[in-house]
Protein backbone atom coordinates (compact mmCIF):
# COMPACT_ATOMS: atom_id res chain seq x y z
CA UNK A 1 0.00 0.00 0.00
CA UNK A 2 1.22 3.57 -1.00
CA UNK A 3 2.28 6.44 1.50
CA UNK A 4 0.97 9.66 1.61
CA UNK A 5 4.42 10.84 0.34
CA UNK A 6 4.06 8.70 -2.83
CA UNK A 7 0.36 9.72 -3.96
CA UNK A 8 1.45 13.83 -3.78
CA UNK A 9 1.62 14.44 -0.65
CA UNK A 10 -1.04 14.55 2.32
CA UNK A 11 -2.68 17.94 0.91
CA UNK A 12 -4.10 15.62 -2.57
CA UNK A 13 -6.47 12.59 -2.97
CA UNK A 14 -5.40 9.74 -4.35
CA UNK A 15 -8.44 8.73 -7.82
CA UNK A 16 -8.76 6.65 -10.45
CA UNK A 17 -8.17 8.49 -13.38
CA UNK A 18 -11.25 9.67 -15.21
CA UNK A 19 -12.23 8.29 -18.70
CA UNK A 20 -14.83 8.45 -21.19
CA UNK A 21 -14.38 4.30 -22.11
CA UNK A 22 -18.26 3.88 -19.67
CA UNK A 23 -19.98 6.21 -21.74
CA UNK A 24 -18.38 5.16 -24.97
CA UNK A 25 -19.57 1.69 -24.26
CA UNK A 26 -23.07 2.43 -22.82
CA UNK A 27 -23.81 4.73 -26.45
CA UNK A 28 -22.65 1.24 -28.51
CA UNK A 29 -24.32 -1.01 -26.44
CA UNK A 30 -27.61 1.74 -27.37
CA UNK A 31 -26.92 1.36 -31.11
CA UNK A 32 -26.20 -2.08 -31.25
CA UNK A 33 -29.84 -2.84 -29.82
CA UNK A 34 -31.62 -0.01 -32.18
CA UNK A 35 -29.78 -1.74 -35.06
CA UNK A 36 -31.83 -4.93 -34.69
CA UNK A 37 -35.07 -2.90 -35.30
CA UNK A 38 -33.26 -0.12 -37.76
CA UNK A 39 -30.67 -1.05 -39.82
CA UNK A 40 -27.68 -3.55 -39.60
CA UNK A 41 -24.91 -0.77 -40.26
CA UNK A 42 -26.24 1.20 -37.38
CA UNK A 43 -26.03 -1.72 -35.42
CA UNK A 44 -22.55 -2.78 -36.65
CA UNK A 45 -21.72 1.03 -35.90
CA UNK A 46 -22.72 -0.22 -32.15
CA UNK A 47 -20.40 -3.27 -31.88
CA UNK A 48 -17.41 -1.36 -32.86
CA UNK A 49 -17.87 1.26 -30.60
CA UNK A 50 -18.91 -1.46 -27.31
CA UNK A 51 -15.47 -3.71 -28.46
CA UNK A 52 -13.11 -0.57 -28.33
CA UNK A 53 -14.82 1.38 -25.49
CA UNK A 54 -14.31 -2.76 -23.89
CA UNK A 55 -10.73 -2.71 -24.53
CA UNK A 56 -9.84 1.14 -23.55
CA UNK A 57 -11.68 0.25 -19.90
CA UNK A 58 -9.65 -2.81 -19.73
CA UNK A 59 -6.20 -0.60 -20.38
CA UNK A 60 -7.65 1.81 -17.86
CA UNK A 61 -7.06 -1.37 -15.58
CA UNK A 62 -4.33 -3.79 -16.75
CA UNK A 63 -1.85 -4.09 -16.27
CA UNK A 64 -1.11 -1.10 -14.04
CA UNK A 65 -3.92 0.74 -12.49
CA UNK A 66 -4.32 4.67 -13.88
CA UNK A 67 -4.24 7.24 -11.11
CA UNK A 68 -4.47 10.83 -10.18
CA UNK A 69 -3.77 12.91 -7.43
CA UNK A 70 -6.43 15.59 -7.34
CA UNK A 71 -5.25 18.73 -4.87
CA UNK A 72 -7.36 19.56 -2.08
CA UNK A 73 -8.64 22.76 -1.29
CA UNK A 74 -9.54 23.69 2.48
CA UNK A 75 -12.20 26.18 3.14
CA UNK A 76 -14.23 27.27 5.74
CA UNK A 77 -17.64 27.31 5.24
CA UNK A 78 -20.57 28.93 7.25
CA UNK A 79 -23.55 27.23 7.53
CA UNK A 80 -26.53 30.27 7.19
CA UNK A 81 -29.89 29.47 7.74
CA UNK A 82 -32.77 31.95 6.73
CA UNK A 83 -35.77 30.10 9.09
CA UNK A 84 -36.87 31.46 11.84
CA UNK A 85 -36.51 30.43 15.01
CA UNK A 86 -39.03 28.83 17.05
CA UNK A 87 -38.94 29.42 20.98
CA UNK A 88 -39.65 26.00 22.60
CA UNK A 89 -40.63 25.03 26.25
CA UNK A 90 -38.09 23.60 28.53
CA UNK A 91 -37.21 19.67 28.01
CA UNK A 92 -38.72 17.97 31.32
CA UNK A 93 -39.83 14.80 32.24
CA UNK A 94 -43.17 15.38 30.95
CA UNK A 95 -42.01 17.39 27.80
CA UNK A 96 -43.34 14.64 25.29
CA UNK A 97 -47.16 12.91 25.78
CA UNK A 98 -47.13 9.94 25.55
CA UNK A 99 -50.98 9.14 23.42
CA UNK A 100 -52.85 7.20 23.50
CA UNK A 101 -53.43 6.53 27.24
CA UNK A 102 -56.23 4.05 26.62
CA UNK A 103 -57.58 2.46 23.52
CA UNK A 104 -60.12 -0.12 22.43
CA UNK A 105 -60.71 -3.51 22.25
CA UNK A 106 -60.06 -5.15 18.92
CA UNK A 107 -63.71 -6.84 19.34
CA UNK A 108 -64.80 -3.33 19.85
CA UNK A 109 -63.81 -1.91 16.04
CA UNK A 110 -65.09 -5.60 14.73
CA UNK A 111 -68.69 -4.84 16.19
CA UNK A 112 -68.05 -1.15 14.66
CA UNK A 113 -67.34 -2.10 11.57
CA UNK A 114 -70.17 -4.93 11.50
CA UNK A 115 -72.72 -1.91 11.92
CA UNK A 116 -71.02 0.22 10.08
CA UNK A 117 -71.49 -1.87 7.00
CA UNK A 118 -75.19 -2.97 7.89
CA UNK A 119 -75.72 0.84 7.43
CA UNK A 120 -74.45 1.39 4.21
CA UNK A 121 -76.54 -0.91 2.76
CA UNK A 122 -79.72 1.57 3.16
CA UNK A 123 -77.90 4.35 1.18
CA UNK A 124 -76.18 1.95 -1.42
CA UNK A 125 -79.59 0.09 -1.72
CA UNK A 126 -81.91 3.35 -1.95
CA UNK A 127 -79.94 4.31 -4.66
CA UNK A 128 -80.13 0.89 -6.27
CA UNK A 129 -83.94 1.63 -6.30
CA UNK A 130 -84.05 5.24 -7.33
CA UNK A 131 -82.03 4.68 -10.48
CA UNK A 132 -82.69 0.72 -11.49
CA UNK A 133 -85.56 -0.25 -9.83
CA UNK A 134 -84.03 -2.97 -8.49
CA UNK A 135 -82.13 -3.79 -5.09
CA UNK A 136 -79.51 -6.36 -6.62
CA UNK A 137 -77.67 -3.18 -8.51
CA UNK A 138 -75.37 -1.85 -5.84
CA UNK A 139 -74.25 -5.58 -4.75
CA UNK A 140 -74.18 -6.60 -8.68
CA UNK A 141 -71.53 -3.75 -9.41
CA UNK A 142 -69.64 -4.53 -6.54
CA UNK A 143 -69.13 -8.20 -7.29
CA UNK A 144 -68.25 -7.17 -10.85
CA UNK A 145 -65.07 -6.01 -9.37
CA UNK A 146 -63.97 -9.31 -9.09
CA UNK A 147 -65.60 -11.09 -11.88
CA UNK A 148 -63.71 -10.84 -15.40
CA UNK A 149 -66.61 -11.74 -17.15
CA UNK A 150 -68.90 -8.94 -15.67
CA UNK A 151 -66.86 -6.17 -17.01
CA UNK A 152 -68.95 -5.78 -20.59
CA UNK A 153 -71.99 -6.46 -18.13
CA UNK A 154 -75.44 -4.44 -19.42
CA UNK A 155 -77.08 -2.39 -16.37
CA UNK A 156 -80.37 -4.57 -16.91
CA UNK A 157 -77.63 -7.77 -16.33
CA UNK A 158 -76.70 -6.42 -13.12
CA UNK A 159 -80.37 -5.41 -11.74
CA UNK A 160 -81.51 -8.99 -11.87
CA UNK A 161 -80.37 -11.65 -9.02
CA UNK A 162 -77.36 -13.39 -9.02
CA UNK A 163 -75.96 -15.44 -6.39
CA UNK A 164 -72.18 -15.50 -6.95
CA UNK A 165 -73.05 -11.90 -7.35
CA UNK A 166 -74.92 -11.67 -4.00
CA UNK A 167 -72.09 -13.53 -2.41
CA UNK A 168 -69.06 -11.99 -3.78
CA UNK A 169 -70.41 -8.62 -2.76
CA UNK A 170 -71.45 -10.31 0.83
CA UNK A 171 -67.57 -10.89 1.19
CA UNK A 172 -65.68 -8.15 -0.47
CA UNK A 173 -67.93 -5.64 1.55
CA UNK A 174 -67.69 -7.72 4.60
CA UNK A 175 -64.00 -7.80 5.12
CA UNK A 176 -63.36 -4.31 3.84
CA UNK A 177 -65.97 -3.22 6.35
CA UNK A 178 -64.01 -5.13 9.31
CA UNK A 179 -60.97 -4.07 8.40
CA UNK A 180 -62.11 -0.45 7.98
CA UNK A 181 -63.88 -1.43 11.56
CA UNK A 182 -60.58 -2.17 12.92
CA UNK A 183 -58.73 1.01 11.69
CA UNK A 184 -61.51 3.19 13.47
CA UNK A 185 -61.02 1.43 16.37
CA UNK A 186 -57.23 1.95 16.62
CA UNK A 187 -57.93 6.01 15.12
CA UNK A 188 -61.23 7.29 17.34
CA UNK A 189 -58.92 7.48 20.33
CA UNK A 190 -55.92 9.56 18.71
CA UNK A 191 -59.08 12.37 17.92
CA UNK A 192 -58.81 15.43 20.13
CA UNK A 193 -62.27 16.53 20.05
CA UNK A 194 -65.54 15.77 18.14
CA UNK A 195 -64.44 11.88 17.40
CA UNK A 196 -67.60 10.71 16.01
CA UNK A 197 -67.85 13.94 13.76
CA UNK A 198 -63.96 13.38 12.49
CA UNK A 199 -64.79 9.97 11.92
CA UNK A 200 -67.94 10.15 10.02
CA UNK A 201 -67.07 13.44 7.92
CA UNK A 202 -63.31 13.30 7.63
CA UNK A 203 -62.14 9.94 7.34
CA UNK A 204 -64.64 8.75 4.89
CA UNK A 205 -63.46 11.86 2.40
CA UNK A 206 -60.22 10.82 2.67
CA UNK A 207 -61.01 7.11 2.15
CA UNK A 208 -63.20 8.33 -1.00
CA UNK A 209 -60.13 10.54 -2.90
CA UNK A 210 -58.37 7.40 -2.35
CA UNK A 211 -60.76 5.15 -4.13
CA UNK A 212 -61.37 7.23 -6.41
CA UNK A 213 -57.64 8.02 -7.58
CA UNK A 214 -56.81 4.60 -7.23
CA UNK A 215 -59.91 2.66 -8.78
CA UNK A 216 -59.38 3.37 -12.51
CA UNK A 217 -56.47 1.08 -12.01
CA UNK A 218 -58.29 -1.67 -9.91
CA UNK A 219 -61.66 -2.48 -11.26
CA UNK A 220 -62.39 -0.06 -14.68
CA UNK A 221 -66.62 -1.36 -14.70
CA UNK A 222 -66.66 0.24 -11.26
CA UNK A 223 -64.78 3.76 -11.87
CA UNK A 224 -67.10 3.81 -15.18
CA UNK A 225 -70.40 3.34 -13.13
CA UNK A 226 -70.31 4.04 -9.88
CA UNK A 227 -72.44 7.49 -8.78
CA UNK A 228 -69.97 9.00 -6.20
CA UNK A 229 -72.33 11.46 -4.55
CA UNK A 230 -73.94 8.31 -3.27
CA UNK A 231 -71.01 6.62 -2.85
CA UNK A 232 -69.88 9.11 -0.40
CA UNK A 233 -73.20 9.44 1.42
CA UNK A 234 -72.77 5.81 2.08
CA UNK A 235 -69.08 6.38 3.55
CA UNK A 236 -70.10 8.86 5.21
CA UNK A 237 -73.34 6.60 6.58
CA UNK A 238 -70.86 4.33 7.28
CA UNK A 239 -68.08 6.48 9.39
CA UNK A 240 -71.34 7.66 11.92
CA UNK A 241 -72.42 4.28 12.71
CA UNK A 242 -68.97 2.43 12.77
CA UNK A 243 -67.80 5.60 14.97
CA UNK A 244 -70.93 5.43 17.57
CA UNK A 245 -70.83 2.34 18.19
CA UNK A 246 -67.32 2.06 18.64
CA UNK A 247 -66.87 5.22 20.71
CA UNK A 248 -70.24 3.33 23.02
CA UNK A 249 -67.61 0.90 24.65
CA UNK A 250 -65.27 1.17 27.44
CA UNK A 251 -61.39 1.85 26.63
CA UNK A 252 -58.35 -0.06 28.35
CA UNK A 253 -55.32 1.19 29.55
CA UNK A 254 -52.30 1.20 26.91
CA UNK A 255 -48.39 0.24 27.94
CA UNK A 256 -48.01 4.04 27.73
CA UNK A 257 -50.31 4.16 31.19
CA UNK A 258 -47.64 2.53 33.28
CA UNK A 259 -45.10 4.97 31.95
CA UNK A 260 -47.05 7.90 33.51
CA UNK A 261 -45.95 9.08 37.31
CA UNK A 262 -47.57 6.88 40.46
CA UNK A 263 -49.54 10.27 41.39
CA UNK A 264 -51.43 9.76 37.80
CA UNK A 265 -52.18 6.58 38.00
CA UNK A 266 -53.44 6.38 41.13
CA UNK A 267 -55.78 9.50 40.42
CA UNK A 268 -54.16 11.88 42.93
CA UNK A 269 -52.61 13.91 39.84
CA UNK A 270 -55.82 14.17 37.07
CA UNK A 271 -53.82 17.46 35.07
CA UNK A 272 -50.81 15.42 33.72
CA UNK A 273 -50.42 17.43 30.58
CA UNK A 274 -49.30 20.75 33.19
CA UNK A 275 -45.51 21.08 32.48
CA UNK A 276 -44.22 20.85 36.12
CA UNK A 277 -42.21 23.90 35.32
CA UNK A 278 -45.93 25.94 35.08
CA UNK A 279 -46.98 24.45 38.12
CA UNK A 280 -44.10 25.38 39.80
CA UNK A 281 -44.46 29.05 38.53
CA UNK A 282 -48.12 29.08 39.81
CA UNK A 283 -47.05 27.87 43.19
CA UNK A 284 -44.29 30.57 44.00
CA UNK A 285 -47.41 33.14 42.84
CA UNK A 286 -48.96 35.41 45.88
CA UNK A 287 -52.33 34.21 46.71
């Protein structure tokens, strides 16, 4: 291994030498494959080029090494920054919350999401009525997400019964609706205020720009057909009976509990959120 002394000295870096062989090679290697759909000279222009850009990189290599010593410049630079400043509160103990506190069962977003989907029925199956006449539409349409040969499917196909219809629509909406279930259930607790309202307004908006960004990709028959004012009045059916019933049952503690002080958790201490350096300012205050 060289010295410092033999590269240039300790004030130079030690590099490969730099050579235009790679890009010579990668433009032949580009010919070469256009002359297979253009002409054979072109291509033959491309082989030379890729055998002597092959043999420069090999003399770049073998059988000594090429090398440069590239000087190094020292400067001092200042790192400026144009933000501004943000005062922040003292780091103590009880700096960073620790959320959520408690939570819900898992069984309680299954039962959530169970109701939630009962209810989205009436929406989904109103409009079935309104605009076909018939209450197999809504579940018809659905199912034809999953059935190739439904895709060229006539509207009057779809209004009549079908049971692989009526059951592929029974279990795409059924696990979508406990899953969804099971994401309110872990969400509804991290809501400040209003949970029911978030859930039932804001959550099935978001869920709908999803959909609808993603489902010209997925399933074509339903981005062609679907009626997304009703579509979202059925989310949003959805989000205010999957977050009532949800939000009805009792929470449990979380791991984070036990991390909170013995005066919390015992109830002596309800205003855990206080910084203890307020509390300490409000003490030393004349009464």
């Amino acid at each position: 291994m060289h010295n410092d002394q033999e590269h240039g000295g300790v004030d130079t870096v030690h590099l490969p030498s730099p050579t235009v062989w790679p890009v010579v090679l990668a433009f032949g290697i580009a010919l070469l494959c256009t002359g297979f759909v253009t002409n054979i000279f072109i291509g033959l222009l491309g082989l030379l080029l890729a055998v002597c850009s092959s043999v420069g990189w090999f003399l770049q290599i073998f059988p000594v090494e090429h090398h440069v010593d590239v000087p190094v410049e020292f400067k001092e630079v200042q790192i400026v920054s144009s933000r501004t400043l943000i005062e922040r509160l003292p780091v103590s103990p009880m700096h960073r919350k620790m959320l959520p506190i408690e939570t819900f069962r898992i069984t309680t977003g299954i039962k959530g999401g169970i109701a939630g989907g009962i209810a989205m029925i009436v929406p989904a199956t109103l409009y079935s009525l309104i605009r076909y006449h018939s209450v197999w539409y809504a579940a018809n349409l659905l199912a034809a997400g999953g059935f190739v040969s439904w895709v060229g499917a006539s509207d009057a196909f779809l209004s009549q019964f079908h049971w692989q219809g009526l059951l592929a629509a029974a279990g795409i909406h059924g696990l979508t609706s406990l899953l969804v279930g099971l994401l309110y259930g872990a969400m509804l607790p991290m809501f400040p205020r209003y949970p029911i309202v978030t859930s039932g307004l804001v959550v099935p908006l978001l869920f709908t720009g999803i959909i609808y960004s993603s489902l010209s990709v997925v399933s074509p028959i339903l981005n062609h057909r679907i009626d997304w004012p009703w579509f979202v009045v059925s989310q949003i059916f959805y989000g205010l009976v999957c977050g009532f019933v949800v939000n009805l049952h009792a929470k449990i503690r979380t791991p984070q509990f036990q991390a909170l002080p013995f005066a919390v958790r015992a109830g002596i201490h309800a205003d855990f959120n206080q910084n203890p350096d307020e509390s300490q300012d409000k003490k030393d205050l004349p009464e």
